[in-house]
Protein backbone atom coordinates (compact mmCIF):
# COMPACT_ATOMS: atom_id res chain seq x y z
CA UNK A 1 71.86 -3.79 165.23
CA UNK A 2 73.10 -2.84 168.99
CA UNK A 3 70.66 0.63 167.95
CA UNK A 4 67.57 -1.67 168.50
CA UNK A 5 66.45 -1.44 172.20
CA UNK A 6 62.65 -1.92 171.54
CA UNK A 7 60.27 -3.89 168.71
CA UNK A 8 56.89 -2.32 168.67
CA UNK A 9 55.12 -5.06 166.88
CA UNK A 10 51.32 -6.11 165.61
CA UNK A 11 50.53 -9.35 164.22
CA UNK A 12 47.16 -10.23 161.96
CA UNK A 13 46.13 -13.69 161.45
CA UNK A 14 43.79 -15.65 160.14
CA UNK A 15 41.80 -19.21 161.02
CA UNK A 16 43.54 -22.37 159.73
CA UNK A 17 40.16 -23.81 157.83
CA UNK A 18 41.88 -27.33 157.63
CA UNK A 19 42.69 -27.57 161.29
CA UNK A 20 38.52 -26.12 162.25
CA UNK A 21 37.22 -28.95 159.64
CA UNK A 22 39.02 -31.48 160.84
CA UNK A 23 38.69 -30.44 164.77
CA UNK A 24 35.46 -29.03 164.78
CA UNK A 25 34.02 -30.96 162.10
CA UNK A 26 35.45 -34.56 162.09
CA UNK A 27 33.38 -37.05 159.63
CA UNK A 28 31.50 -34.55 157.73
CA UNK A 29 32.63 -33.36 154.28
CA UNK A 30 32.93 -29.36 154.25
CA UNK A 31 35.59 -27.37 153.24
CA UNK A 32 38.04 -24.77 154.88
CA UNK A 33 36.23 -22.03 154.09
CA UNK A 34 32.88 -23.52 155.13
CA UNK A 35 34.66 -24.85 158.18
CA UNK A 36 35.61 -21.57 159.11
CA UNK A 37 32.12 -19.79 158.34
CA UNK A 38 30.42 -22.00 160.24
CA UNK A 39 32.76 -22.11 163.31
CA UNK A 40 32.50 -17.89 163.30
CA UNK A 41 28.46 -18.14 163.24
CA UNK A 42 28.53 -20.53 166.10
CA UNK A 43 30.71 -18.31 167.69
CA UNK A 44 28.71 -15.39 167.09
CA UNK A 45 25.72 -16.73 167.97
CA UNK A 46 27.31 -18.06 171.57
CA UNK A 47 29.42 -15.22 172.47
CA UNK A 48 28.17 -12.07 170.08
CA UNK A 49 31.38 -12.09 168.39
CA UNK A 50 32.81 -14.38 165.81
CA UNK A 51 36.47 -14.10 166.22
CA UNK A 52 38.02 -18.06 166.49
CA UNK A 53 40.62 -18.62 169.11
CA UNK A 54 44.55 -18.24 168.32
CA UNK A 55 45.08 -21.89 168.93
CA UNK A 56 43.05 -22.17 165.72
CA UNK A 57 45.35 -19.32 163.70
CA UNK A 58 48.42 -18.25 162.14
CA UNK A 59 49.99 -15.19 161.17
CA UNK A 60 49.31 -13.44 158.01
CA UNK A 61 50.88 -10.27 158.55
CA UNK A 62 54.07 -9.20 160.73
CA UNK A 63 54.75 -5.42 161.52
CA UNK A 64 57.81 -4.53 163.01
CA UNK A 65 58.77 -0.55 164.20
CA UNK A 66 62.96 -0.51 165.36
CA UNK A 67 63.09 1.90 168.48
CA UNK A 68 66.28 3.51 169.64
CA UNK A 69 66.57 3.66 173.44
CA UNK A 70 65.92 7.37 173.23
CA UNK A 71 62.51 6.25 172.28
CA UNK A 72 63.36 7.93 168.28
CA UNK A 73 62.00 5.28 165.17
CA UNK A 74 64.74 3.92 163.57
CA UNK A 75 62.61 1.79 160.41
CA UNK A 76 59.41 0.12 160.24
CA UNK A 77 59.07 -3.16 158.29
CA UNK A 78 56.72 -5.72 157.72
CA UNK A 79 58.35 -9.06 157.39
CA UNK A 80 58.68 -11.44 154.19
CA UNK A 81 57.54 -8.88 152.19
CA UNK A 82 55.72 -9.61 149.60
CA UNK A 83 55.71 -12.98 150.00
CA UNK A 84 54.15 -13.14 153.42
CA UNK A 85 54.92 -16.84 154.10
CA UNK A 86 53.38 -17.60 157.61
CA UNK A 87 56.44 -19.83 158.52
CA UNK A 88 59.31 -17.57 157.28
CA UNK A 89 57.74 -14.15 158.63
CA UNK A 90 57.46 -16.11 162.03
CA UNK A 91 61.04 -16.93 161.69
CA UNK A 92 61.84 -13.79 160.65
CA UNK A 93 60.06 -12.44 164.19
CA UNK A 94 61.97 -14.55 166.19
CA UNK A 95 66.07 -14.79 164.85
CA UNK A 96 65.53 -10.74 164.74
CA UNK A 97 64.90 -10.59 168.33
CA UNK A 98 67.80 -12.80 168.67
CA UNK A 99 69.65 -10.56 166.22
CA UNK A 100 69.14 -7.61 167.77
CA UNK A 101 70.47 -9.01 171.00
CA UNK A 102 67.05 -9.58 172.33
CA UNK A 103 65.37 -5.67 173.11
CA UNK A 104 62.24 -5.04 174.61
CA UNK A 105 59.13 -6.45 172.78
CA UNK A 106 55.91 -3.50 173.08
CA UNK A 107 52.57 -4.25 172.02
CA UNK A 108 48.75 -3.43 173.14
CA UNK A 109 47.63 -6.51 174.25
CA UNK A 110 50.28 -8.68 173.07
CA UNK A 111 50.91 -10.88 176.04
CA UNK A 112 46.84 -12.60 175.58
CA UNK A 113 46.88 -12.66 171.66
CA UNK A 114 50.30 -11.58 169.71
CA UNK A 115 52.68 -13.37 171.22
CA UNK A 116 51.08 -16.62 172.38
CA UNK A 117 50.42 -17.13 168.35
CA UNK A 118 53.44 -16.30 167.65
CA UNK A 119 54.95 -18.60 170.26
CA UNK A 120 52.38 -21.58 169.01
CA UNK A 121 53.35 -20.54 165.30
CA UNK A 122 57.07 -21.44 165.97
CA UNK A 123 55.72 -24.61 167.56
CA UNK A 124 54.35 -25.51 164.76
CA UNK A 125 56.54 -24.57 162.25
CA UNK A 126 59.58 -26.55 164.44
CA UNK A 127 61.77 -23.45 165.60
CA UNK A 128 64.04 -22.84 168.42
CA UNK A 129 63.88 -20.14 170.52
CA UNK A 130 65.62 -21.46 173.88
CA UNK A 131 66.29 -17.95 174.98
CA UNK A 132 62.71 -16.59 175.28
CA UNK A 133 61.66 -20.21 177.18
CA UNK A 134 64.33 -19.70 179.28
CA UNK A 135 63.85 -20.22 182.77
CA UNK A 136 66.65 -20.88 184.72
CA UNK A 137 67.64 -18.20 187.61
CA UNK A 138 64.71 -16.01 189.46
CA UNK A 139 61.93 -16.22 188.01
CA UNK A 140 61.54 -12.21 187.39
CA UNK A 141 64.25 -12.22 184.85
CA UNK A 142 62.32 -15.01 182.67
CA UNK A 143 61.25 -13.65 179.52
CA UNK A 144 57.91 -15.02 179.43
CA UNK A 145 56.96 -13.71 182.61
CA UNK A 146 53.96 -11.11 183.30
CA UNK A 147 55.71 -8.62 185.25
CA UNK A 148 58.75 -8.37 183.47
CA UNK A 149 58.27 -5.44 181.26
CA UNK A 150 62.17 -5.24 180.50
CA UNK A 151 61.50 -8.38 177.91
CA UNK A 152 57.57 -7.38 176.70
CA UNK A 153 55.98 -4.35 177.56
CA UNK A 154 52.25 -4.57 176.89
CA UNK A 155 50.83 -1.15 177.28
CA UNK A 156 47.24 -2.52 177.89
CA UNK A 157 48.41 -4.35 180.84
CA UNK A 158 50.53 -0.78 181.89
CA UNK A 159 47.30 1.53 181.39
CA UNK A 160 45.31 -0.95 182.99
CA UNK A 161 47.57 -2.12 186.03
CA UNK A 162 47.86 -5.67 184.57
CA UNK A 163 44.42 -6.25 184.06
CA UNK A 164 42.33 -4.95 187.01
CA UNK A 165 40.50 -2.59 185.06
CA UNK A 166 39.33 -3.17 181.65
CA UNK A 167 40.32 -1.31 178.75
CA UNK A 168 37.53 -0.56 176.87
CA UNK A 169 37.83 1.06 173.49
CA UNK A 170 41.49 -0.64 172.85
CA UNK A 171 44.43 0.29 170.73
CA UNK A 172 41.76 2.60 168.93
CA UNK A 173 40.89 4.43 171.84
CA UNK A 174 44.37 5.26 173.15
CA UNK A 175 45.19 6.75 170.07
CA UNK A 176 42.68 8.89 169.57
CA UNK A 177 43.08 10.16 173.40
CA UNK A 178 46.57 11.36 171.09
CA UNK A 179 44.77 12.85 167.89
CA UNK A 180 45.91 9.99 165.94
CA UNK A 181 43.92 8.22 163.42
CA UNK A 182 43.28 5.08 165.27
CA UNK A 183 41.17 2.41 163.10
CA UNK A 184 40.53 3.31 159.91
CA UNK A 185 38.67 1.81 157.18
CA UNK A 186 39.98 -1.50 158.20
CA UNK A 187 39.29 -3.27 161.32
CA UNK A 188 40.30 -6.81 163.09
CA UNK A 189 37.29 -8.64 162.76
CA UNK A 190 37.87 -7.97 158.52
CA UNK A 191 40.71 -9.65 158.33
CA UNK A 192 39.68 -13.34 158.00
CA UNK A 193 37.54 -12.09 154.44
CA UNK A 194 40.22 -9.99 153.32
CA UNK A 195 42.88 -12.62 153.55
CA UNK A 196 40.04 -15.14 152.07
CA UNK A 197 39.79 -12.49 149.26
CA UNK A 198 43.52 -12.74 148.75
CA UNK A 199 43.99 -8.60 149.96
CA UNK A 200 47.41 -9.62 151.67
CA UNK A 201 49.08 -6.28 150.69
CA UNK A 202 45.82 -4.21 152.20
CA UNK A 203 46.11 -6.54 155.36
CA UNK A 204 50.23 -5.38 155.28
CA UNK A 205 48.69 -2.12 155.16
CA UNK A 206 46.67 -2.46 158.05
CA UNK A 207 49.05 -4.07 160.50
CA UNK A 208 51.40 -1.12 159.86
CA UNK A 209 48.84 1.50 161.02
CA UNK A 210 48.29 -0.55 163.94
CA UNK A 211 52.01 -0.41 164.51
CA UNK A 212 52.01 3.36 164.03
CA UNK A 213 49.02 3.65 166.51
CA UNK A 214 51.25 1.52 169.25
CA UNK A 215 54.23 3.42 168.73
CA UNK A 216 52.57 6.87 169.76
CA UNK A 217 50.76 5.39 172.52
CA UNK A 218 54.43 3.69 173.37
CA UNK A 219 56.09 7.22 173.79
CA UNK A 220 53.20 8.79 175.57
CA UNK A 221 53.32 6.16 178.67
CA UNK A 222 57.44 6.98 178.47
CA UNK A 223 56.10 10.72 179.46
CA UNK A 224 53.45 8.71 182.31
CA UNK A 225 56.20 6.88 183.65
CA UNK A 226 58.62 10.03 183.80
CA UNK A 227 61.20 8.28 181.17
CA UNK A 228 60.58 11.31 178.65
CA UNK A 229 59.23 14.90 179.06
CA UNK A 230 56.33 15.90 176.94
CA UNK A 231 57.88 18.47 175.10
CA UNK A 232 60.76 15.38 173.90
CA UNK A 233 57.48 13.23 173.17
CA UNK A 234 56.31 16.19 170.54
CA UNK A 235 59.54 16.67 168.84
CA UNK A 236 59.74 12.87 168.76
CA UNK A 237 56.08 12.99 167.30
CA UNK A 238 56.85 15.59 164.90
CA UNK A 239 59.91 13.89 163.55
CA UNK A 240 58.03 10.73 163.02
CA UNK A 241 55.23 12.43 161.01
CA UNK A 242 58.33 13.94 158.53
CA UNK A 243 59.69 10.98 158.21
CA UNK A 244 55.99 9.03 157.02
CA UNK A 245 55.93 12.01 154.61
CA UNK A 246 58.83 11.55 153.55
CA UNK A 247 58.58 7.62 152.83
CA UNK A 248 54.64 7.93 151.96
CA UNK A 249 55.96 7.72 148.21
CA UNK A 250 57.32 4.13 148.84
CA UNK A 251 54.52 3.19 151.23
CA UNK A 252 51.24 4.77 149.88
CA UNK A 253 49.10 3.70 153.67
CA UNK A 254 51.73 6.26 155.71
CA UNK A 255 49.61 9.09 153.22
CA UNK A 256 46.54 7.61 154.36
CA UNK A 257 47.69 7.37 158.11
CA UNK A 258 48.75 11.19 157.42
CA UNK A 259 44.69 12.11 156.26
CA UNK A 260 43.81 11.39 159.53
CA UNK A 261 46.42 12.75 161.62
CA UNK A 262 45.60 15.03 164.36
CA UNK A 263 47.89 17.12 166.75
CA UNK A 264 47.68 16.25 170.14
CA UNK A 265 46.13 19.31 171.69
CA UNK A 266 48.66 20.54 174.88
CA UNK A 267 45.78 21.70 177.35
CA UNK A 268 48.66 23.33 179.56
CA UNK A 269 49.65 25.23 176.46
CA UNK A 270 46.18 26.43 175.42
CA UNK A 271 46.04 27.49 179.12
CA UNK A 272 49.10 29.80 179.37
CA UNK A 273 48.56 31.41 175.74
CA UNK A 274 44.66 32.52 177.20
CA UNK A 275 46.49 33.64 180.22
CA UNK A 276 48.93 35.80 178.06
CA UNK A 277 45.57 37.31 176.30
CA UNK A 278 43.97 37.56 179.60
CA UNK A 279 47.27 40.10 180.82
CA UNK A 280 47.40 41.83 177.17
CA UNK A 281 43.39 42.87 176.85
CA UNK A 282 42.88 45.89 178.81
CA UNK A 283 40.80 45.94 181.57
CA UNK A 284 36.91 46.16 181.17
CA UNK A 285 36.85 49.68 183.12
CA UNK A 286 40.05 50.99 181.05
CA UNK A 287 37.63 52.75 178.62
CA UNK A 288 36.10 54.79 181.55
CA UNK A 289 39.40 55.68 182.99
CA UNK A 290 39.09 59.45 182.58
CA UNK A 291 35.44 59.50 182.60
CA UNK A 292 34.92 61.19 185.88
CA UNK A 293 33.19 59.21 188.76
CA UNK A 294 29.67 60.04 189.49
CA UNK A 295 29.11 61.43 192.77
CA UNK A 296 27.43 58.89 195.95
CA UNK A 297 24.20 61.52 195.37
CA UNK A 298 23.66 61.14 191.65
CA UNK A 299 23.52 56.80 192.30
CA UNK A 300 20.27 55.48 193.01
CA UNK A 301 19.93 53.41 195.91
């Protein structure tokens, strides 16, 4: 366990249609399902997008990459598998993090979604977790605060300076920016009718590319921060992508996440190699060499 220094983690969830109908709806006779339909159109029709606070949610899916501190992946799990009990994959989330003598949560955007459910979810399911409330001594050492990235490190709040620019394009974006798939036939806003179609497994599925997604864009603000060089990022890179081919027979998505896989192209790289060319290709007068030169009368001024 002492290997552990960071938890790259995603979380999916889904609307608690009991706790809409009887919150949203008190008095009238609909059920969960309906509760939640409605609640989304209302939501859709009020704010163009239909996706119900976390107060209203809980998990569904936990995904869970082990980092050594020389940024290498140790395992990636998703929790209560294949059970997926919301309770015991939130315990789960919690006594590893204890466990694993408390490493460095990372996450893209975790601090306004991820972990406040997650935080609510052990709330409600009545578990103790005195050492991430803690706040006795300065405040900058408390776990729950903004600015200390030793305890989270939310890598939408690095790239955008804690918020003062907006991040549009997300998670999906970032990844791209590094070749990698990104989104892929599955997207957040899906979730809710997947898990309502009983497609826990594909929602698993999900979660773990998202996880994948976060981990690259993890190691490539280690090389913006100066904590790895680039050239460590790509071998890092390269022997993550063996090891999904190498476990894509256990975990049939990682072959999926593979179809889409692109190499980050090294612009400095590309650059040097032309400039090799550019000193191997003779020069564009080298065929004329031993043609003699025309005498100043025989030009025409």
């Amino acid at each position: 366990m002492a290997g552990t220094a960071y938890l790259v983690f995603d979380v999916e969830s889904v609307a608690d249609g009991e706790l809409v109908s009887k919150l949203r709806y008190p008095g009238e006779v609909i059920s969960s399902r309906e509760a939640v339909s409605r609640y989304r159109a209302e939501l859709m029709e009020k704010h163009g997008r239909d996706f119900i606070p976390y107060t209203y949610q809980f998990p569904v899916s936990i995904c869970v990459a082990k980092v050594a501190a020389d940024f290498r992946l140790i395992d990636l799990v998703v929790l209560d598998s294949p059970q997926f009990r919301p309770h015991v994959m939130t315990e789960h989330f919690w006594r590893g993090w204890e466990g694993y003598r408390r490493p460095t949560f990372v996450s893209f955007n975790g601090r306004t979604f991820d972990l406040p459910l997650l935080e609510l979810a052990a709330f409600r399911y009545g578990l103790s977790i005195p050492e991430w409330f803690k706040s006795s001594g300065p405040s900058y050492e408390h776990k729950r605060n903004r600015y200390n990235v030793r305890a989270h490190l939310d890598l939408n709040e690095l790239l955008t300076n804690f918020a003062s620019a907006r991040f549009n394009g997300g998670l999906n974006l970032a990844a791209n920016l590094l070749g990698k798939p990104g989104k892929m036939e599955v997207q957040g806003h899906m979730v809710q009718d997947m898990y309502d179609e009983g497609k826990l497994s594909e929602i698993n599925d999900y979660c773990r590319c998202d996880v994948l997604d976060t981990y690259f864009v993890f190691l490539r603000s280690r090389v913006l921060i100066g904590k790895l060089l680039i050239d460590e990022e790509q071998r890092i890179v390269a022997e993550t992508k063996t090891w999904l081919e190498e476990t894509s027979a256990d975990v049939p998505v990682y072959q999926e996440y593979l179809d889409g896989w692109g190499d980050w192209q090294n612009p400095w790289q590309v650059e040097t190699e032309n400039e090799g060319h550019s000193e191997n290709e003779p020069s564009g007068n080298a065929d004329h060499q031993d043609q003699e030169e025309p005498q100043t009368s025989d030009v025409e001024h």
